[in-house]
C-alpha atoms as a PDB file:
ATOM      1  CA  UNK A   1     -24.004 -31.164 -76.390  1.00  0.00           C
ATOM      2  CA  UNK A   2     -24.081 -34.367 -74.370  1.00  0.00           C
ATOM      3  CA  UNK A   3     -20.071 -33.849 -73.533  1.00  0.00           C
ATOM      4  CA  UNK A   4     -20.970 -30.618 -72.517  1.00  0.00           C
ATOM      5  CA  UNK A   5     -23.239 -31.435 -70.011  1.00  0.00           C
ATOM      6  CA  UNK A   6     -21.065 -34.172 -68.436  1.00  0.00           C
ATOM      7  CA  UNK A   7     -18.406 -31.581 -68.453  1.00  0.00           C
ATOM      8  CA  UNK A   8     -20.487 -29.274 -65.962  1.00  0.00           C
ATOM      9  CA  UNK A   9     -21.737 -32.164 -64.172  1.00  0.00           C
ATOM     10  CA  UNK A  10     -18.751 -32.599 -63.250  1.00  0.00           C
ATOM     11  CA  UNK A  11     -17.463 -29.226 -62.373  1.00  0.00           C
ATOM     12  CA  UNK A  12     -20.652 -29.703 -60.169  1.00  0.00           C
ATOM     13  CA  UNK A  13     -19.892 -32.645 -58.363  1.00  0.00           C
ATOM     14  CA  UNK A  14     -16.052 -31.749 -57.359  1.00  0.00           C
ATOM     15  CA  UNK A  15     -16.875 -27.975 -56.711  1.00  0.00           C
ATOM     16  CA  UNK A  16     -18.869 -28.913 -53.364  1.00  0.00           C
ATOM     17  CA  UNK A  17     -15.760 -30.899 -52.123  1.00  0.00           C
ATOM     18  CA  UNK A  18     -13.490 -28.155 -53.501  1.00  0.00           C
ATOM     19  CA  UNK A  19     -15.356 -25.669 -50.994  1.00  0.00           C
ATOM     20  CA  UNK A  20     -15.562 -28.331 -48.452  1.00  0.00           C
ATOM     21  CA  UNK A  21     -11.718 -28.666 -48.570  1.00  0.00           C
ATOM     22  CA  UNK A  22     -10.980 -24.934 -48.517  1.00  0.00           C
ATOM     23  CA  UNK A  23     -13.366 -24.225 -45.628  1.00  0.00           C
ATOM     24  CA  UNK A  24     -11.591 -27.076 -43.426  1.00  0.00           C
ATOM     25  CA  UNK A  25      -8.046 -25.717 -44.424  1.00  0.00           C
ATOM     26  CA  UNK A  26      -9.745 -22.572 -43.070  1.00  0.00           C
ATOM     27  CA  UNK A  27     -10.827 -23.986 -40.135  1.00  0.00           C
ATOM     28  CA  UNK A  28      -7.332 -24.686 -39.022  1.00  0.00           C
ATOM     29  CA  UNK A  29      -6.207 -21.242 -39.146  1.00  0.00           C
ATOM     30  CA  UNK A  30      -5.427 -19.882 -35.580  1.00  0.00           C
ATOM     31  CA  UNK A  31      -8.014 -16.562 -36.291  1.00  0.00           C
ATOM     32  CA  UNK A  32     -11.088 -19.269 -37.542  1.00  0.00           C
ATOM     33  CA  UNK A  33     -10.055 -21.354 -34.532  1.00  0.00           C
ATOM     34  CA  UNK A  34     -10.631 -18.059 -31.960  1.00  0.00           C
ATOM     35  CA  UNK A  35     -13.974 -17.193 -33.433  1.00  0.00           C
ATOM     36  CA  UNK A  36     -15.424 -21.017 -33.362  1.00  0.00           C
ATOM     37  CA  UNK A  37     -13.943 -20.919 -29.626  1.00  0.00           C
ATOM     38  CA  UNK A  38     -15.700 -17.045 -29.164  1.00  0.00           C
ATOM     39  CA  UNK A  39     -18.879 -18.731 -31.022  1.00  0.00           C
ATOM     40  CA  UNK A  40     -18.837 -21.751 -28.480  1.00  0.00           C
ATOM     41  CA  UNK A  41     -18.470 -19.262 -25.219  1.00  0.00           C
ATOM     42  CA  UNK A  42     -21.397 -17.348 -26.790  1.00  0.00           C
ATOM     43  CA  UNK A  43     -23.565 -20.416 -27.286  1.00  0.00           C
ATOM     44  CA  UNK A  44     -22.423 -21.763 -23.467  1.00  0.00           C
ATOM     45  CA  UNK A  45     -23.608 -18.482 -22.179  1.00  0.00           C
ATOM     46  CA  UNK A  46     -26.858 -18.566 -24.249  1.00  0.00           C
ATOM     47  CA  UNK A  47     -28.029 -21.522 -22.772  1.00  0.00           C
ATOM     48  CA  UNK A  48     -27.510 -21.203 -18.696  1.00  0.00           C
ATOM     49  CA  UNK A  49     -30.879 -21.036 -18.822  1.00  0.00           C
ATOM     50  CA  UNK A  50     -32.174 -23.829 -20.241  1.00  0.00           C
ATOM     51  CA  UNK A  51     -29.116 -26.090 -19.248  1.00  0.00           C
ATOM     52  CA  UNK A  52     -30.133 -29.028 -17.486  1.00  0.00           C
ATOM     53  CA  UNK A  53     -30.008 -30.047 -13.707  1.00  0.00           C
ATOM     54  CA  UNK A  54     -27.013 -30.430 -11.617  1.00  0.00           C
ATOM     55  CA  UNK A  55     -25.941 -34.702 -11.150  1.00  0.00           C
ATOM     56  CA  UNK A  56     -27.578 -35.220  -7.305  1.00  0.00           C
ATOM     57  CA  UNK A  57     -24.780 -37.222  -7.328  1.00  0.00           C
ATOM     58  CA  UNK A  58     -22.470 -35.043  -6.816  1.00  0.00           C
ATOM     59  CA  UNK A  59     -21.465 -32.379  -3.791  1.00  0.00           C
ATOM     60  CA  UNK A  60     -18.470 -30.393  -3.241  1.00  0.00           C
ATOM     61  CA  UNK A  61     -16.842 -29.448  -0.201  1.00  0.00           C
ATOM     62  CA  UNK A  62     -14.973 -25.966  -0.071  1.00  0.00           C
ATOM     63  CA  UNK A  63     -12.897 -24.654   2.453  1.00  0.00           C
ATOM     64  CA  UNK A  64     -14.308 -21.389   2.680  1.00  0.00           C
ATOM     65  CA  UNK A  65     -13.030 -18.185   5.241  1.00  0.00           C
ATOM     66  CA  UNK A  66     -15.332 -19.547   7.972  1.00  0.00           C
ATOM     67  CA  UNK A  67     -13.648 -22.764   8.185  1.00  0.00           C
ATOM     68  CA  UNK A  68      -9.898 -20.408   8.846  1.00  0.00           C
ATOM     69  CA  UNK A  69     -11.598 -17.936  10.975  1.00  0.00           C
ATOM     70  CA  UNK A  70     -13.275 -20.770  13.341  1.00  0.00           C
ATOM     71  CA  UNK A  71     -11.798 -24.084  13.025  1.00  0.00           C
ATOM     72  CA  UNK A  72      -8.867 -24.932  10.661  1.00  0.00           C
ATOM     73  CA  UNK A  73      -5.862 -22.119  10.007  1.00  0.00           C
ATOM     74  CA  UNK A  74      -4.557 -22.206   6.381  1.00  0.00           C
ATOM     75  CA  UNK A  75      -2.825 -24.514   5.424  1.00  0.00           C
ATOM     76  CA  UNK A  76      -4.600 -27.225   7.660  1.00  0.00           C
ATOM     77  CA  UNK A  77      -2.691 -30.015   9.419  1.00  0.00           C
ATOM     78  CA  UNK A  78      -2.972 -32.784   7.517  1.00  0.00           C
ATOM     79  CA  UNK A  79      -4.546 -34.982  10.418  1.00  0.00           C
ATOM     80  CA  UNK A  80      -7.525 -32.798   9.573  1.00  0.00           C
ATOM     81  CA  UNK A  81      -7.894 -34.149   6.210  1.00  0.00           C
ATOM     82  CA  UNK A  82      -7.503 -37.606   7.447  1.00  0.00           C
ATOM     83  CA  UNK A  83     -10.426 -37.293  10.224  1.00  0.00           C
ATOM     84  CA  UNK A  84     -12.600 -35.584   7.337  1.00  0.00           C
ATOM     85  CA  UNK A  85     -12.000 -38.303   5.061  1.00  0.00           C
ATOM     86  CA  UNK A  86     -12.761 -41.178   7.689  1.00  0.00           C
ATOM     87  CA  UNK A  87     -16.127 -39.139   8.680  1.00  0.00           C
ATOM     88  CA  UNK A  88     -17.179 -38.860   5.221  1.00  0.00           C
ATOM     89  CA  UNK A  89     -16.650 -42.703   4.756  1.00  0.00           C
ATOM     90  CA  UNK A  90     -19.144 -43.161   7.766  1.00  0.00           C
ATOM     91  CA  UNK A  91     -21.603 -41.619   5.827  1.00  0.00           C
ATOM     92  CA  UNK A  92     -21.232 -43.954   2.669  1.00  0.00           C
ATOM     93  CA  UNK A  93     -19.944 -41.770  -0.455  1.00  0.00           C
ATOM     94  CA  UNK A  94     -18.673 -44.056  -3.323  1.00  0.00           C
ATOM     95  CA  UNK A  95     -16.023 -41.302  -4.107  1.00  0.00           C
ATOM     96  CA  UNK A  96     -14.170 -38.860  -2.286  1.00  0.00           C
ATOM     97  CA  UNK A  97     -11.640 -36.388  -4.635  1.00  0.00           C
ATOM     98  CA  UNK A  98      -9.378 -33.826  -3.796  1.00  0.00           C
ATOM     99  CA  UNK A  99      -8.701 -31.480  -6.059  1.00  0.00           C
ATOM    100  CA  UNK A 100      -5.602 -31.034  -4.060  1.00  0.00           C
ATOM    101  CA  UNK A 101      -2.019 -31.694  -4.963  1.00  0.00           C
ATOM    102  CA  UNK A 102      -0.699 -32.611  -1.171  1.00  0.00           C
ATOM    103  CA  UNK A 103       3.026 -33.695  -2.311  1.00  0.00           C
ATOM    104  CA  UNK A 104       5.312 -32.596   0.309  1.00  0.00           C
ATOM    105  CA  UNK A 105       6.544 -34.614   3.324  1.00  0.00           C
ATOM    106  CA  UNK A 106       5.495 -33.228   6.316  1.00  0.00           C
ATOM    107  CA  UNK A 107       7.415 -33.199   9.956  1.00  0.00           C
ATOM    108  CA  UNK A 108       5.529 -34.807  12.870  1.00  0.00           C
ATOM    109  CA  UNK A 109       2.620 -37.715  12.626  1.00  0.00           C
ATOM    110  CA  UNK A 110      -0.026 -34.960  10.375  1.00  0.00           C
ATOM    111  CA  UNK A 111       1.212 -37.341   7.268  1.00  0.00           C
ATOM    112  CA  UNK A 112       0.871 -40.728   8.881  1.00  0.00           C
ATOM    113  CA  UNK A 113      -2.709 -39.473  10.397  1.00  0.00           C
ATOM    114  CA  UNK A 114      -4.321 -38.468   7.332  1.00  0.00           C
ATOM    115  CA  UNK A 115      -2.749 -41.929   5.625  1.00  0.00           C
ATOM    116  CA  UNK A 116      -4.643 -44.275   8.309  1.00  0.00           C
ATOM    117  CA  UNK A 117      -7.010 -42.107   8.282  1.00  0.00           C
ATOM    118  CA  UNK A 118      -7.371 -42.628   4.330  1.00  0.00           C
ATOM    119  CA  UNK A 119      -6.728 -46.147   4.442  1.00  0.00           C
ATOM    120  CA  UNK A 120      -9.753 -46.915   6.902  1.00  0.00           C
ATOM    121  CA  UNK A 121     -11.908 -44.963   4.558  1.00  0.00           C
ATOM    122  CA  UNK A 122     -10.656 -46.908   1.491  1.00  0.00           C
ATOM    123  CA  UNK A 123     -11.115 -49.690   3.472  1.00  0.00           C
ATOM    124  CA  UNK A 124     -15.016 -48.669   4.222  1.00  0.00           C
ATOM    125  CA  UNK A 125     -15.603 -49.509   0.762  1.00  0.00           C
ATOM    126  CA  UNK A 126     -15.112 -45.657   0.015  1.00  0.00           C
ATOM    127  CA  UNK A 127     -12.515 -44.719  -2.957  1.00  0.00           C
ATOM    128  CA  UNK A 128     -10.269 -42.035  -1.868  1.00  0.00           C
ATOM    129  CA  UNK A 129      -8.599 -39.929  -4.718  1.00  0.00           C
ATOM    130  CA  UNK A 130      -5.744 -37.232  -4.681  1.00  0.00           C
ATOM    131  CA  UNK A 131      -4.428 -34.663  -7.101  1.00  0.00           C
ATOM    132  CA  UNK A 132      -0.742 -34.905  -9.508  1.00  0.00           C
ATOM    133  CA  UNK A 133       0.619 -32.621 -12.368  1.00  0.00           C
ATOM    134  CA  UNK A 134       3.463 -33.381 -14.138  1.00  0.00           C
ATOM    135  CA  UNK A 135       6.323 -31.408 -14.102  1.00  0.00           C
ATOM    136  CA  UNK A 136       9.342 -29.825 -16.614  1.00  0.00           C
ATOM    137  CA  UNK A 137      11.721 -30.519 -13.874  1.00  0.00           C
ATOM    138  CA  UNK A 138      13.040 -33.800 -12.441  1.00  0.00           C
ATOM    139  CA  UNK A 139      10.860 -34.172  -9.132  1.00  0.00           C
ATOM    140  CA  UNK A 140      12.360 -35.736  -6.171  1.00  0.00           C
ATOM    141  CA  UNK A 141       9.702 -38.132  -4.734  1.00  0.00           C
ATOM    142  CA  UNK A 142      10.690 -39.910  -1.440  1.00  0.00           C
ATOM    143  CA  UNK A 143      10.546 -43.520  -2.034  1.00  0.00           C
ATOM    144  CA  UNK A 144       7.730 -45.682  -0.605  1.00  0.00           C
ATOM    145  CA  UNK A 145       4.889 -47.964  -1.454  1.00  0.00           C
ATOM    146  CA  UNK A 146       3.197 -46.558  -5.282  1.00  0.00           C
ATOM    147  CA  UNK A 147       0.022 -47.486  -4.166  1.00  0.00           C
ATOM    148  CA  UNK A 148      -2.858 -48.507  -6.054  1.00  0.00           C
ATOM    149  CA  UNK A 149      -2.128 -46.458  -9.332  1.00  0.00           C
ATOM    150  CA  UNK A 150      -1.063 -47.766 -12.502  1.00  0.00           C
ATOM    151  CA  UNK A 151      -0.367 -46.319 -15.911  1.00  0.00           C
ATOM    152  CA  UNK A 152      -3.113 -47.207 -18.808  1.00  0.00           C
ATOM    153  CA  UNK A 153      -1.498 -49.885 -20.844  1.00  0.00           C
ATOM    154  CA  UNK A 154      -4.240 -50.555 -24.081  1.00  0.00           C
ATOM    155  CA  UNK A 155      -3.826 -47.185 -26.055  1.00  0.00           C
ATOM    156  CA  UNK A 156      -4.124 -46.884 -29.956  1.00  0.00           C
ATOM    157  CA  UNK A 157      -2.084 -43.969 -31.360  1.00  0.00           C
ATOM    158  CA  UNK A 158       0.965 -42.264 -30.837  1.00  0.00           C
ATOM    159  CA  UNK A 159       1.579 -41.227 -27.228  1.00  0.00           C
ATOM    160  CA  UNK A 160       4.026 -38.290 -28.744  1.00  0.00           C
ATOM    161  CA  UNK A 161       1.106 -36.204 -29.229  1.00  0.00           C
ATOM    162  CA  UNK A 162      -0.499 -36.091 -25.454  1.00  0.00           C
ATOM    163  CA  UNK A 163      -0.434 -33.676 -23.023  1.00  0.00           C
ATOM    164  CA  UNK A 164       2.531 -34.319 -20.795  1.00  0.00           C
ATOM    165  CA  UNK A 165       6.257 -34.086 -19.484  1.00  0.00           C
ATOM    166  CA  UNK A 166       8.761 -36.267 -18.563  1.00  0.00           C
ATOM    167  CA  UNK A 167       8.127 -35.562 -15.149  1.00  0.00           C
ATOM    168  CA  UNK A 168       5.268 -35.577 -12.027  1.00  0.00           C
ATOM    169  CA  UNK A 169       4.740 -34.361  -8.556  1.00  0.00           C
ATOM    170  CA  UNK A 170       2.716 -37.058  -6.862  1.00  0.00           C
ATOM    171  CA  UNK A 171       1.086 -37.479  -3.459  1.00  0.00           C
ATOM    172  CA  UNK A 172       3.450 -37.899  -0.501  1.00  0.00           C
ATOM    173  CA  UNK A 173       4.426 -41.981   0.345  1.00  0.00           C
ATOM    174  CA  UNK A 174       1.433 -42.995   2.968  1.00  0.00           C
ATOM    175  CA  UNK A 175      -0.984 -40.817   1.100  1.00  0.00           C
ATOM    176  CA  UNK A 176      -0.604 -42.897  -2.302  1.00  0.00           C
ATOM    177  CA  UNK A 177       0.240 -46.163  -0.585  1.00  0.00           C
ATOM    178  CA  UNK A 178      -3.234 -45.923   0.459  1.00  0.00           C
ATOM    179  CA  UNK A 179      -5.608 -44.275  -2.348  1.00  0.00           C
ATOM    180  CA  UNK A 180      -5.223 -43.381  -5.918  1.00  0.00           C
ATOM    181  CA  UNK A 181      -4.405 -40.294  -7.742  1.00  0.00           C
ATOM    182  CA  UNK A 182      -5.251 -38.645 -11.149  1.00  0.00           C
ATOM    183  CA  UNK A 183      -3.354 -35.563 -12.624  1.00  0.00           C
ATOM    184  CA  UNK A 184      -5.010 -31.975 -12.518  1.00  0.00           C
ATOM    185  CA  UNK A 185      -3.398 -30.692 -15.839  1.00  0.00           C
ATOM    186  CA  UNK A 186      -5.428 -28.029 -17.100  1.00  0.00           C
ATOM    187  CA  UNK A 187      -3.746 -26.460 -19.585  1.00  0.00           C
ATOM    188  CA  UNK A 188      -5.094 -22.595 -20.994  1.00  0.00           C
ATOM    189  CA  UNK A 189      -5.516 -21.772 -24.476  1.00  0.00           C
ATOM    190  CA  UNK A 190      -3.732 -19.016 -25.967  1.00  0.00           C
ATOM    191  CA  UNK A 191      -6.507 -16.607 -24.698  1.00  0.00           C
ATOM    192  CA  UNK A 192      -6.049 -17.890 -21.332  1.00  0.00           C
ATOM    193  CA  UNK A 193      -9.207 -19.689 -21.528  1.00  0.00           C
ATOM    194  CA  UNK A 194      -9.680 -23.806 -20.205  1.00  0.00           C
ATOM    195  CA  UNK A 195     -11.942 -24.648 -22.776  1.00  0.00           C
ATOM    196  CA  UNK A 196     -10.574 -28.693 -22.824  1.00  0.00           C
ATOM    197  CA  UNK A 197      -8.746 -30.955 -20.094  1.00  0.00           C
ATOM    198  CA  UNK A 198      -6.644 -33.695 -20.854  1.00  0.00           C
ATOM    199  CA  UNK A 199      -8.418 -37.360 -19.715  1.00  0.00           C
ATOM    200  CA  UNK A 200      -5.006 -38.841 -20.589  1.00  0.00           C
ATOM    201  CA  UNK A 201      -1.874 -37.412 -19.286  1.00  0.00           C
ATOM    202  CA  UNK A 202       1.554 -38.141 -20.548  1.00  0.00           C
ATOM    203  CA  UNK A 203       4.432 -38.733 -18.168  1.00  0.00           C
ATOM    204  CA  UNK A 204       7.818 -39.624 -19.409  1.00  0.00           C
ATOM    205  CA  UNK A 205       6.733 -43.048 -22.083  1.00  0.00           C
ATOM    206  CA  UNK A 206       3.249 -43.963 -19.484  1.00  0.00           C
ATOM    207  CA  UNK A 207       0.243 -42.689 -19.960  1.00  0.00           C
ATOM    208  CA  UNK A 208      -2.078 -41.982 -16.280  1.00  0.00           C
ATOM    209  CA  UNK A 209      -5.523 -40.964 -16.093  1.00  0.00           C
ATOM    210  CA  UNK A 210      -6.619 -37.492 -15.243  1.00  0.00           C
ATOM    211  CA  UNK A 211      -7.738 -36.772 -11.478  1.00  0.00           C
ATOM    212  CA  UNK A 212     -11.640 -36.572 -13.653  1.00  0.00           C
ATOM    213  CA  UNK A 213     -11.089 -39.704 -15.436  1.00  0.00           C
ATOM    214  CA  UNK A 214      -9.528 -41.502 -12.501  1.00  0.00           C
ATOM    215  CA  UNK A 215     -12.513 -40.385 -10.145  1.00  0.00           C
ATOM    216  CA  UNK A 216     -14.927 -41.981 -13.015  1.00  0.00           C
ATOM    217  CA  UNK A 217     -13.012 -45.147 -12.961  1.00  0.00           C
ATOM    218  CA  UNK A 218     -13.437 -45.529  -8.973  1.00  0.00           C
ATOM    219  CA  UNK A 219     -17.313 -44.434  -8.819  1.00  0.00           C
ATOM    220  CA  UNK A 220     -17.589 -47.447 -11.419  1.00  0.00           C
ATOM    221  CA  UNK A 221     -15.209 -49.455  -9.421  1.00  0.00           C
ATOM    222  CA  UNK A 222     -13.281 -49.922 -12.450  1.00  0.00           C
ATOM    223  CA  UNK A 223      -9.268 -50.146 -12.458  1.00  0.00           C
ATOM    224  CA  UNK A 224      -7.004 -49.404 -15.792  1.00  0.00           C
ATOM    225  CA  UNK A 225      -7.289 -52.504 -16.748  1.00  0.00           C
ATOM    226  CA  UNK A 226     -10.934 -52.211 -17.854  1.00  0.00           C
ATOM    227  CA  UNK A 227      -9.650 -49.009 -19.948  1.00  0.00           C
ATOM    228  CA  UNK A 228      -8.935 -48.760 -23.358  1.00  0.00           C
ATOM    229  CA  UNK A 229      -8.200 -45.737 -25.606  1.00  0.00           C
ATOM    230  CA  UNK A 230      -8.374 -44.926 -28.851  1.00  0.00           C
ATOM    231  CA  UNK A 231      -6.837 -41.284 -29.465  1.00  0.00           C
ATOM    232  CA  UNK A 232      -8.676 -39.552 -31.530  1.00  0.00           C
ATOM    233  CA  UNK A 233     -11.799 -40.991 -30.862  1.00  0.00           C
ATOM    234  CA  UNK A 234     -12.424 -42.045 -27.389  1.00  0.00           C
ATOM    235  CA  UNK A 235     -12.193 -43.954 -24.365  1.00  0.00           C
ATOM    236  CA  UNK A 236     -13.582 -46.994 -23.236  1.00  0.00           C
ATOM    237  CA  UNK A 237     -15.025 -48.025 -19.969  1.00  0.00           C
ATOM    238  CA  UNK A 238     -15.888 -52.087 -19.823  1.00  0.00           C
ATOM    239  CA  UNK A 239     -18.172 -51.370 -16.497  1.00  0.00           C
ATOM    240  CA  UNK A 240     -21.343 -53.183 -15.017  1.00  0.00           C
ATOM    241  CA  UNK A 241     -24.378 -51.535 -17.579  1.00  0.00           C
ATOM    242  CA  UNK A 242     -22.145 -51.484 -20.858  1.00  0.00           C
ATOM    243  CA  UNK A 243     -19.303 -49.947 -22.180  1.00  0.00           C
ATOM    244  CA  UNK A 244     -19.288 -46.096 -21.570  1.00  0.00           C
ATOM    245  CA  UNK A 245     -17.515 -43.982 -24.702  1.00  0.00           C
ATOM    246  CA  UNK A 246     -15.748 -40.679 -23.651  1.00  0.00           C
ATOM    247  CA  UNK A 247     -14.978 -38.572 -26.862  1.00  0.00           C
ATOM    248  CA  UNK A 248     -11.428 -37.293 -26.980  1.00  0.00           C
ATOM    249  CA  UNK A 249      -9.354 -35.381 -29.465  1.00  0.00           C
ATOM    250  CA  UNK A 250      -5.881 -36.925 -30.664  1.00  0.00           C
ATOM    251  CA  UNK A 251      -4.088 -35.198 -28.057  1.00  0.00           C
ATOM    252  CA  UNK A 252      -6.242 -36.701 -25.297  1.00  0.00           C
ATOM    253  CA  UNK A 253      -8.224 -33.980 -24.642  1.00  0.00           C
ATOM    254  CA  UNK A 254     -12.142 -33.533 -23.907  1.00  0.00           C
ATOM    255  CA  UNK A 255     -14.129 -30.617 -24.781  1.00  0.00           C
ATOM    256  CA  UNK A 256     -15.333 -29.512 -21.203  1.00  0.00           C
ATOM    257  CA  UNK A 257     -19.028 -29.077 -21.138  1.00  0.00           C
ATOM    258  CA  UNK A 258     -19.514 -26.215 -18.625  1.00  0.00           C
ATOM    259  CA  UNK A 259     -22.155 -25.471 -16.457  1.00  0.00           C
ATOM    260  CA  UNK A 260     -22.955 -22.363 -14.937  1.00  0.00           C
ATOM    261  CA  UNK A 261     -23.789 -22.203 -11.374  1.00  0.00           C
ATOM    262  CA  UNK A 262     -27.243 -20.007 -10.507  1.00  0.00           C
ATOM    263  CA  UNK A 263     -28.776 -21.334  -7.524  1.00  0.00           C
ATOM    264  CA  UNK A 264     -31.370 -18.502  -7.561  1.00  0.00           C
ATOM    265  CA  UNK A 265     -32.181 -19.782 -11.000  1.00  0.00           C
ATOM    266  CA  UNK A 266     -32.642 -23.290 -10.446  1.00  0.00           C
ATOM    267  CA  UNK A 267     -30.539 -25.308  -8.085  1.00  0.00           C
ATOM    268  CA  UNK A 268     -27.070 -26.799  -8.443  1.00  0.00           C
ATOM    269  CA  UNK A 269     -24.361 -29.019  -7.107  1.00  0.00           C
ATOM    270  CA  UNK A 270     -24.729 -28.975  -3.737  1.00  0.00           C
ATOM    271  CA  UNK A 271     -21.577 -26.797  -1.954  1.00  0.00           C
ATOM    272  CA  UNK A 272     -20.865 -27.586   1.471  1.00  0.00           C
ATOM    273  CA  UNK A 273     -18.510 -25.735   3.921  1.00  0.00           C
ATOM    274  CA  UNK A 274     -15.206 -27.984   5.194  1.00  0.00           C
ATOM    275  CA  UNK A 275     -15.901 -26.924   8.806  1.00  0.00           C
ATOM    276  CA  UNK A 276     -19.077 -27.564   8.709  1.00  0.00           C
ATOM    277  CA  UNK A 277     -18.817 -30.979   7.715  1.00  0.00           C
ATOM    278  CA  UNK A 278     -16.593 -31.725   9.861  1.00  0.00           C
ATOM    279  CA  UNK A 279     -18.209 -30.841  12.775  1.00  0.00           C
ATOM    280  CA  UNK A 280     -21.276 -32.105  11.877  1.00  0.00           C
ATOM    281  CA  UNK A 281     -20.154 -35.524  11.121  1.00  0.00           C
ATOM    282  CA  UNK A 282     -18.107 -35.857  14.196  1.00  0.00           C
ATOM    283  CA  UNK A 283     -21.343 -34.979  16.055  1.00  0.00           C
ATOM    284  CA  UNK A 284     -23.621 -37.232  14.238  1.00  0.00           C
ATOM    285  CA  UNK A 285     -21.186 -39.962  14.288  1.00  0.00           C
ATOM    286  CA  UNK A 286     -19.191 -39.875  17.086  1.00  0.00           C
ATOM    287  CA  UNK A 287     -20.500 -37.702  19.746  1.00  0.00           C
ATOM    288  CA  UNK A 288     -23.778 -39.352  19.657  1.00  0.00           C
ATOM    289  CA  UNK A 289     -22.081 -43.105  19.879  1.00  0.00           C
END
């Protein structure tokens, strides 16, 4: 009698791991793994309305059709960008990022004006960031100056797994001899969603932060050296109120927590048109001087 018991005891206490085992080799199947992701849309769509408020911190500058039709033609000279950037700095922004890969050398003095023009801004005390992706194909990057951006060196794991290639386009020589830049990687999953962005990008046997992670490093004036990662698990930030933990999977990637944007529900980043602000800034700053 007493054996018996003990014997479905323990068919009791192994069967809840047995199930637990078989539901997370279920998990990994590719048709589980597209109904958690359809679950996780459905649950980011449920809660737009309840999601909370839009970082004040934050404003974004788009180069909208008025801005082509009255001011700048498409693509803009480059000496634009450089007056923009050194008007923004006037106005005291910790961080200004372009989501903008700007890697080709340009003929004339556009490339040389938007570097002084980013190195007096960096020089305001404001951190000036550009876009890179890596690349399949050997990239031929004129020399010059690297700039201010260095590869992460404390990582725990195996670099093998990150997102990555052996290869990057980077910003042209005066533009990262005088800021920093992060890599825009955003690779889609096999429903052509984004659903996750690498932090950590791969390129060749170095490992570079992500234009995101990279912008988060210069708001906290932080440099790579005050990084560590731990694949798998997270990174580290050593800044000024504590160490700040950013969950990542093993492959470097971070779950993007997305926002929906319904200013007539309740209001959100703050978007601001590239003419505009340039016109308004070279009023208020230099046209009343």
């Amino acid at each position: 009698m007493i054996k018996r018991l003990f014997k479905t005891l323990g068919r009791f206490t192994w069967s809840p791991l047995i199930c637990l085992g078989l539901a997370w080799l279920l998990m990994q199947t590719e048709p589980m793994q597209q109904v958690a992701w359809r679950t996780l849309d459905w649950r980011t769509n449920a809660r737009v309305y309840f999601q909370a408020p839009a970082d004040p911190r934050i404003s974004i500058i788009l180069f909208e059709d008025d801005t082509e039709m009255n001011l700048v033609s498409w693509p803009p000279d480059r000496a634009y960008h450089g007056a923009l950037v050194e008007l923004l700095s006037l106005a005291k922004p910790a961080v200004v990022t372009w989501d903008v890969i700007l890697d080709a050398v340009h003929e004339g003095d556009a490339d040389e004006k938007m570097g002084l023009g980013v190195g007096a801004a960096m020089a305001a005390g404001t951190r000036v960031i550009t876009g890179s992706v890596t690349s399949t194909d050997p990239v031929e990057t004129p020399p010059g100056d690297p700039g201010p951006t260095r590869p992460i060196k404390a990582i725990e794991g195996d670099i093998a797994q990150l997102y990555g290639e052996d290869h990057a386009i980077i910003p042209f020589p005066q533009l990262r001899q005088a800021s920093w830049y992060g890599f825009v990687d955003a690779p889609r999953g096999k429903d052509g969603i984004i659903r996750e962005v690498p932090l950590v990008v791969r390129v060749g046997r170095e490992v570079y932060p992500s234009l995101a992670l990279q912008t988060v490093l210069a708001y906290h004036q932080l440099t790579v050296d005050d990084v560590r990662v731990k694949l798998g698990e997270a990174i580290h930030l050593r800044t000024r109120q504590g160490e700040l933990e950013v969950p990542i999977s093993a492959t470097g990637m971070y779950l993007i927590n997305y926002r929906f944007d319904h200013d007539d529900v309740r209001p959100d980043f703050a978007t601001h048109s590239y003419g505009k602000v340039l016109l308004k800034l070279n009023e208020h700053f230099v046209q009343q001087r």
